[in-house]
Protein backbone atom coordinates (compact mmCIF):
# COMPACT_ATOMS: atom_id res chain seq x y z
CA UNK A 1 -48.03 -19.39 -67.33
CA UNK A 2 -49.32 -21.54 -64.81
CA UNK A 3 -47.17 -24.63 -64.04
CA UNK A 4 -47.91 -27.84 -64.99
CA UNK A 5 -48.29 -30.63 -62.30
CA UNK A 6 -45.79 -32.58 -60.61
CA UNK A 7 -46.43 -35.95 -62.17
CA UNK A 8 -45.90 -39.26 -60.41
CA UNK A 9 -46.73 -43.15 -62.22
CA UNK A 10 -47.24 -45.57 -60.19
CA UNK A 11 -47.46 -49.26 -60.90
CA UNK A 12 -47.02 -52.94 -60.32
CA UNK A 13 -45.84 -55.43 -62.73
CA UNK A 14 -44.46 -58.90 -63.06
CA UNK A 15 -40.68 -59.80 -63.22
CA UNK A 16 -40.91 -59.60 -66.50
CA UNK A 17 -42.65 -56.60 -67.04
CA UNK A 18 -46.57 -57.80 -67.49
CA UNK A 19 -49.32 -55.85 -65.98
CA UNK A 20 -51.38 -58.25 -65.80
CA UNK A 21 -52.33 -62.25 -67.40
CA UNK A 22 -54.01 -62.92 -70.82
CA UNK A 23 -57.36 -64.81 -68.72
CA UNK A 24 -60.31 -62.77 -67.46
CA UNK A 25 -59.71 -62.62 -63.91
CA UNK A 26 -57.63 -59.34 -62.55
CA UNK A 27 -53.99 -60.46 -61.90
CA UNK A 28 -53.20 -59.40 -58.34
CA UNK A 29 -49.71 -58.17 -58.28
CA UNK A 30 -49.11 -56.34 -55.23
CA UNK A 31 -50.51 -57.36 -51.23
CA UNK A 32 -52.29 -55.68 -48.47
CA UNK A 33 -48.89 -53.67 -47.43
CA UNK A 34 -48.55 -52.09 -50.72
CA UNK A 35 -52.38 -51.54 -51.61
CA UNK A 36 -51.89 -49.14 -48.13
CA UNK A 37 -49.19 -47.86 -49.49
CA UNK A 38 -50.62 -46.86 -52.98
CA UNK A 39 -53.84 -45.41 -50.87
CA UNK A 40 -51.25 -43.49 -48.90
CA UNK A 41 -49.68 -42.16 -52.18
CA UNK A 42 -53.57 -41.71 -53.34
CA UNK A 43 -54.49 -39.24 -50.40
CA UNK A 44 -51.60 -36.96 -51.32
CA UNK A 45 -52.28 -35.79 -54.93
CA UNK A 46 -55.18 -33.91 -56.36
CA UNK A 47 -56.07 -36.54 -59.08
CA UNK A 48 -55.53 -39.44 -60.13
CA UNK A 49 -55.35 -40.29 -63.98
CA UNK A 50 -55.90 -44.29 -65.58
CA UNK A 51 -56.47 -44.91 -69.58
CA UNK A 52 -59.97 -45.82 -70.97
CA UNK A 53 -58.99 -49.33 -71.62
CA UNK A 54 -57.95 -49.73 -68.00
CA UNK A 55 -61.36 -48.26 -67.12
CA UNK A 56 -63.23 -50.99 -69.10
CA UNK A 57 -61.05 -54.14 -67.71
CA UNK A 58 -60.45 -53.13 -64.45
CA UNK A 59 -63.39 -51.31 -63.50
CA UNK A 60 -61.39 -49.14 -61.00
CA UNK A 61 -62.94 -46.85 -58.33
CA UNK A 62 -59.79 -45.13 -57.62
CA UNK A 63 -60.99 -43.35 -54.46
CA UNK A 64 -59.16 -43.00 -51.11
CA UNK A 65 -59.76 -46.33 -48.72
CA UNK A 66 -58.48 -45.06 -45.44
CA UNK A 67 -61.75 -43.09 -43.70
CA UNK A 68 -58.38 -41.35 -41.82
CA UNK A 69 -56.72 -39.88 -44.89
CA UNK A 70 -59.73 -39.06 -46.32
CA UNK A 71 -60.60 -36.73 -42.66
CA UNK A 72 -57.02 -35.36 -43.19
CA UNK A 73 -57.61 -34.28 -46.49
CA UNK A 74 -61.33 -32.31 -45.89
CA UNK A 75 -58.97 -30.69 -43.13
CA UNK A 76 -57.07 -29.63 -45.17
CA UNK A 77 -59.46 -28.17 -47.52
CA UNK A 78 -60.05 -31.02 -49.93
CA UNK A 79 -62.29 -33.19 -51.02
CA UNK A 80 -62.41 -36.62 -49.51
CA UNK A 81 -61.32 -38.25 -52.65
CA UNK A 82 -58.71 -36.76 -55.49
CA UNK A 83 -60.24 -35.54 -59.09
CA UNK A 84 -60.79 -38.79 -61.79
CA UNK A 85 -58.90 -38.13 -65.05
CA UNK A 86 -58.92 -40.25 -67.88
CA UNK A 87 -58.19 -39.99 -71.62
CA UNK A 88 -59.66 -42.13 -74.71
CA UNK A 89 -59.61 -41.79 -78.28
CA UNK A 90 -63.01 -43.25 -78.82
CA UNK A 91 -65.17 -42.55 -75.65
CA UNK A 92 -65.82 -46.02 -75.50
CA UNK A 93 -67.02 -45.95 -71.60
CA UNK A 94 -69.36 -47.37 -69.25
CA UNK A 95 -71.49 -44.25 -67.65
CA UNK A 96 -71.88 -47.39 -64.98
CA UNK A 97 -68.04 -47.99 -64.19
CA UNK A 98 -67.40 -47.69 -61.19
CA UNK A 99 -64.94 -44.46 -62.30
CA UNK A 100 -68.11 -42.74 -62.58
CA UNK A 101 -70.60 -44.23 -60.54
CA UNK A 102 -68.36 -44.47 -57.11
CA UNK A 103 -67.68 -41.44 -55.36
CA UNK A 104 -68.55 -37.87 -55.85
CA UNK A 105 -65.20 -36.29 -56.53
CA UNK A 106 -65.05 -34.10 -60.23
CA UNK A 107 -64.01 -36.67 -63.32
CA UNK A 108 -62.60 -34.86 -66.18
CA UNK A 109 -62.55 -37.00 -69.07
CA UNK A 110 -59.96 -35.66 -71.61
CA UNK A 111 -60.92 -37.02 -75.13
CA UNK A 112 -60.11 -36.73 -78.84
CA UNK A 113 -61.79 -34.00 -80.63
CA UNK A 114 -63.94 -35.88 -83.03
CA UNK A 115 -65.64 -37.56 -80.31
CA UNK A 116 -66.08 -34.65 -78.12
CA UNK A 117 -69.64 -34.45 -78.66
CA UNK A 118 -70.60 -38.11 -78.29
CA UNK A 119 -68.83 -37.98 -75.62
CA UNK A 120 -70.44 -35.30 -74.18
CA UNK A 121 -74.13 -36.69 -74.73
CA UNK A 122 -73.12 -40.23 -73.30
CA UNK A 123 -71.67 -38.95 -69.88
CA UNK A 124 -74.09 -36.10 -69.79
CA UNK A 125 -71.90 -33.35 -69.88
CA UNK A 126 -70.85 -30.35 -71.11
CA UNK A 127 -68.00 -28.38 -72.76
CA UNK A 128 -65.45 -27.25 -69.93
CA UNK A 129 -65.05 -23.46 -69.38
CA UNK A 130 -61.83 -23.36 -67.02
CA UNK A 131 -60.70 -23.86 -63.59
CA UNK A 132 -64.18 -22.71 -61.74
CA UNK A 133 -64.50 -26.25 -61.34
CA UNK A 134 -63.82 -25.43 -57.43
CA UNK A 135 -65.89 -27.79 -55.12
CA UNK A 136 -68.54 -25.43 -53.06
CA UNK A 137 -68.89 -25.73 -49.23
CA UNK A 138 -71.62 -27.55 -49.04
CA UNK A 139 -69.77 -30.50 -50.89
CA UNK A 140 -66.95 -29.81 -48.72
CA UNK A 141 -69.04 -30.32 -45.61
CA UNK A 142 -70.67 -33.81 -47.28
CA UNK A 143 -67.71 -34.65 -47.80
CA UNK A 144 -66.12 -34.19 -44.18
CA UNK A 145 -69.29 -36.00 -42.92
CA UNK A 146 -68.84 -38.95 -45.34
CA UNK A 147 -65.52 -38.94 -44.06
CA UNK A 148 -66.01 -39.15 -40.84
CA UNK A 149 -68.46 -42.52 -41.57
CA UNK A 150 -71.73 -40.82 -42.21
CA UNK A 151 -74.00 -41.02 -44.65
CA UNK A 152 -73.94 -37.94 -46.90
CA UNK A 153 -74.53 -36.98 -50.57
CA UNK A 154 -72.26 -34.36 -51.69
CA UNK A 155 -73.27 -32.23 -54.66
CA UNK A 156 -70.75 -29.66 -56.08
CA UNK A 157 -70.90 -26.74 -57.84
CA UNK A 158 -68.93 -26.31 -60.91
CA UNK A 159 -69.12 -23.38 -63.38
CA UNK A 160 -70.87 -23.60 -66.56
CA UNK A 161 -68.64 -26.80 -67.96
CA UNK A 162 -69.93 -29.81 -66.03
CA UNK A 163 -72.77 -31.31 -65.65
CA UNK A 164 -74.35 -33.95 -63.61
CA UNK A 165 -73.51 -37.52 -64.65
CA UNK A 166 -74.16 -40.75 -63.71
CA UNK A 167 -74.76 -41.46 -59.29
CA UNK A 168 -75.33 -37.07 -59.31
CA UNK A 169 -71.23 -37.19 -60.05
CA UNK A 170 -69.80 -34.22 -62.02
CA UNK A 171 -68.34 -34.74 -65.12
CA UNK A 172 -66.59 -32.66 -67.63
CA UNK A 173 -65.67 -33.61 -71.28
CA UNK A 174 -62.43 -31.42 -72.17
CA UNK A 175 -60.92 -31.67 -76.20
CA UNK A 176 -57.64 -33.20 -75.93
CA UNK A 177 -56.85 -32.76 -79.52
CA UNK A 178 -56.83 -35.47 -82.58
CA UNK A 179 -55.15 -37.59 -81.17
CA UNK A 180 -55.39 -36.45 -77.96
CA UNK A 181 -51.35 -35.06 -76.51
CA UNK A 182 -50.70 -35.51 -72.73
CA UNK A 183 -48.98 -32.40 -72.82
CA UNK A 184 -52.22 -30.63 -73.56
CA UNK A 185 -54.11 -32.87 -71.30
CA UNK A 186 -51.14 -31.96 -68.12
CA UNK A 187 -51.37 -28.27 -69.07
CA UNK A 188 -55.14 -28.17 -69.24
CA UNK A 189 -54.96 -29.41 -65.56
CA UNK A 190 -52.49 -27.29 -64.33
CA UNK A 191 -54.62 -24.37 -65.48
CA UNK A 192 -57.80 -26.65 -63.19
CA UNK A 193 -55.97 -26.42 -59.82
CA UNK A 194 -53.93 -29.63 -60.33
CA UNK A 195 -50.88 -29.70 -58.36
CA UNK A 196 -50.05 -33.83 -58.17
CA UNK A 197 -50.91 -36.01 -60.65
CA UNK A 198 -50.55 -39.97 -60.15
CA UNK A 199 -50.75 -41.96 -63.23
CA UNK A 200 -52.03 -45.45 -62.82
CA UNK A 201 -52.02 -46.63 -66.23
CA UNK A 202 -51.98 -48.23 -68.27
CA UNK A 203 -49.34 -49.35 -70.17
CA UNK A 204 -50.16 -47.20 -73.13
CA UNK A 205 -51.09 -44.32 -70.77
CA UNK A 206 -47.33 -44.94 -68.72
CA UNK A 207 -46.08 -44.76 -72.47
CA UNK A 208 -47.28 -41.35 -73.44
CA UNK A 209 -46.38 -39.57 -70.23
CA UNK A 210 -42.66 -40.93 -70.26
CA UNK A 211 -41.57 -40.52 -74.26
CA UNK A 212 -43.69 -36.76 -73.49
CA UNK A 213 -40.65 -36.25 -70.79
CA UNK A 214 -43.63 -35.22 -68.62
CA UNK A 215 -42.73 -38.13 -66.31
CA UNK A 216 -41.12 -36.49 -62.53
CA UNK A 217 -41.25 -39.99 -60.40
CA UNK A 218 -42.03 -43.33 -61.42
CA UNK A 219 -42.88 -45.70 -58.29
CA UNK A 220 -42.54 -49.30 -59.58
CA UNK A 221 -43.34 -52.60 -58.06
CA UNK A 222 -42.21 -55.89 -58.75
CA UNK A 223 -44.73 -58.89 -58.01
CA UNK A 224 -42.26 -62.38 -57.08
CA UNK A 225 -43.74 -63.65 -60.50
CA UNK A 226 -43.33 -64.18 -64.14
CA UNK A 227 -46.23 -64.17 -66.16
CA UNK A 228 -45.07 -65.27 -69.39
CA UNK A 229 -47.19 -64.63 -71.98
CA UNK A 230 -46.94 -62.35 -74.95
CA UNK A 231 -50.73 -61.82 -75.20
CA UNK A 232 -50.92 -60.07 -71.67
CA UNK A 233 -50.03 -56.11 -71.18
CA UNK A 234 -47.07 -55.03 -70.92
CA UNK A 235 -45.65 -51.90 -68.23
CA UNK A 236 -44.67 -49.74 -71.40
CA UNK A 237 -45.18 -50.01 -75.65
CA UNK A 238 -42.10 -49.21 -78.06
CA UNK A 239 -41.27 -45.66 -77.85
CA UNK A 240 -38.38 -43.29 -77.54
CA UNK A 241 -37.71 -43.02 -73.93
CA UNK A 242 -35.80 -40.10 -72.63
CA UNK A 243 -34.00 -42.47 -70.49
CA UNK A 244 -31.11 -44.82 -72.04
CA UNK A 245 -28.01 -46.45 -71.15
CA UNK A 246 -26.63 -42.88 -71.91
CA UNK A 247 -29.25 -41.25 -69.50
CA UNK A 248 -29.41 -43.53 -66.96
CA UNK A 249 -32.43 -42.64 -64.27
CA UNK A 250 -31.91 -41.63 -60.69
CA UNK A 251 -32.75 -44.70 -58.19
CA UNK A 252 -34.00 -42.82 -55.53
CA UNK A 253 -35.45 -45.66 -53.15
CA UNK A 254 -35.64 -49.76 -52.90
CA UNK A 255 -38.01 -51.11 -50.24
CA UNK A 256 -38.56 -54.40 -49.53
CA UNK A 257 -43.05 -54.54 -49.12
CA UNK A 258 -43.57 -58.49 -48.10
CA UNK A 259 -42.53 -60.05 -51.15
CA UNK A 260 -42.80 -57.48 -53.06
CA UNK A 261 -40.53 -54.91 -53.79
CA UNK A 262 -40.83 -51.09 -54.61
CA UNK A 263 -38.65 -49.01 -56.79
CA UNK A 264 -38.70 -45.39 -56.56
CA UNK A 265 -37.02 -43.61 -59.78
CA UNK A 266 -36.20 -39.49 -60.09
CA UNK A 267 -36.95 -38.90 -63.69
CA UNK A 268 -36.81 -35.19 -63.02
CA UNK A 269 -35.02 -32.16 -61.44
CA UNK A 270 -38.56 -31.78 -59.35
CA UNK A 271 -38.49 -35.44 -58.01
CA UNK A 272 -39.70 -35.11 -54.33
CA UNK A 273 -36.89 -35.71 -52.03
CA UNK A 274 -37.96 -38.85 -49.43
């Protein structure tokens, strides 16, 4: 059985806890240090996974910044940018958010069953087959030349289960189940190639993988804030953590970023040793 991947959540949240405010601006919670940082972190893993609803208020293009990592990672073998996950319920998406539209890395979009097939029609895709979903050469080399500050337009070549979706972007509709399980959806990509997985939210996203004991690191960052408001979102919902005053997790790291401040937790026997 193949192994599932080593799962990382990353976030930044208020001293007491918020994600972001209640108005319709984007609460900035970190600075320029940490946003390296978190592009840094990025560049490591093979995708990178946010909720629908984050999708549709944050509009997030979760791709690489650094023209540097990105070189190291077609090096390497990779594509510039790490594979877009998300999961949704509903398939209530944009085609034209910026998760779809920006970049040309895979997105996998992991969604209850009886939506499958809306979902399918409104992204333009098709039902996944399995992990032939291997970027061809010719992306590869796109890619490298993108990298490297060029203009290039990278096509890959997946199997039979993707098609081309919105900006020529490959996207692949996968059943998650009714309601979808994040144990499916980690297994599913362990079985795609998926070694690292960063979670980036949100806060009902962060839920599921921690109650699910899927959880391996959790890299938290506190903003010098409160926010103060019950209407805004919170880091986690109500669930049954694995973690409790009688299971204390493992502070691995403190690091002072500017005024902010990043915790580094081992929630796992395969937390990555700094």
């Amino acid at each position: 059985m193949v192994e599932r991947p080593y799962i990382l959540l990353s976030c930044g949240m208020s001293i007491d806890g918020y994600l972001d405010d209640a108005s319709a601006e984007r609460l900035m919670l970190s600075n320029d240090a940490d946003f390296d940082r978190v592009d840094e972190v990025r560049a490591g893993c093979d995708a990178i996974l946010v909720g629908a609803s984050t999708i549709r208020q944050d509009n997030p293009r979760l791709l690489v910044r650094s023209a540097e990592r990105r070189a190291a990672r077609v090096a390497r073998g990779e594509h510039p940018n790490p594979v877009k996950v998300t999961v949704t319920s509903t398939c209530h998406l944009d085609p034209q958010a910026s998760f779809f539209t920006a970049g040309d890395a895979e997105k996998l979009v992991y969604c209850a069953t009886p939506a499958v097939n809306e979902a399918r029609t409104l992204l333009n895709a098709t039902a996944p087959a399995s992990r032939a979903d291997v970027v061809s050469g010719e992306a590869r080399a796109a890619g490298a030349a993108a990298a490297a500050g060029a203009t290039a337009t990278a096509t890959a070549t997946v199997g039979v289960d993707a098609t081309a979706g919105a900006g020529g972007s490959l996207i692949t509709v996968v059943d998650g189940g009714d309601p979808v399980d994040v144990r499916r959806v980690a297994d599913d990509l362990g079985e795609r190639g998926i070694r690292r997985l960063m979670v980036e939210g949100g806060g009902r996203m962060h839920t599921q993988f921690l109650t699910a004991g899927l959880a391996d690191e959790l890299q938290l960052v506190i903003a010098p804030f409160f926010v103060g408001d019950a209407r805004a979102p919170r880091f986690v919902h109500d669930g049954a953590f694995p973690w409790g005053p009688a299971n204390r997790a493992g502070l691995a790291e403190v690091r002072q970023i500017g005024d902010v401040v990043l915790l580094r937790y081992a929630l796992s026997d395969r937390f990555d040793k700094p």
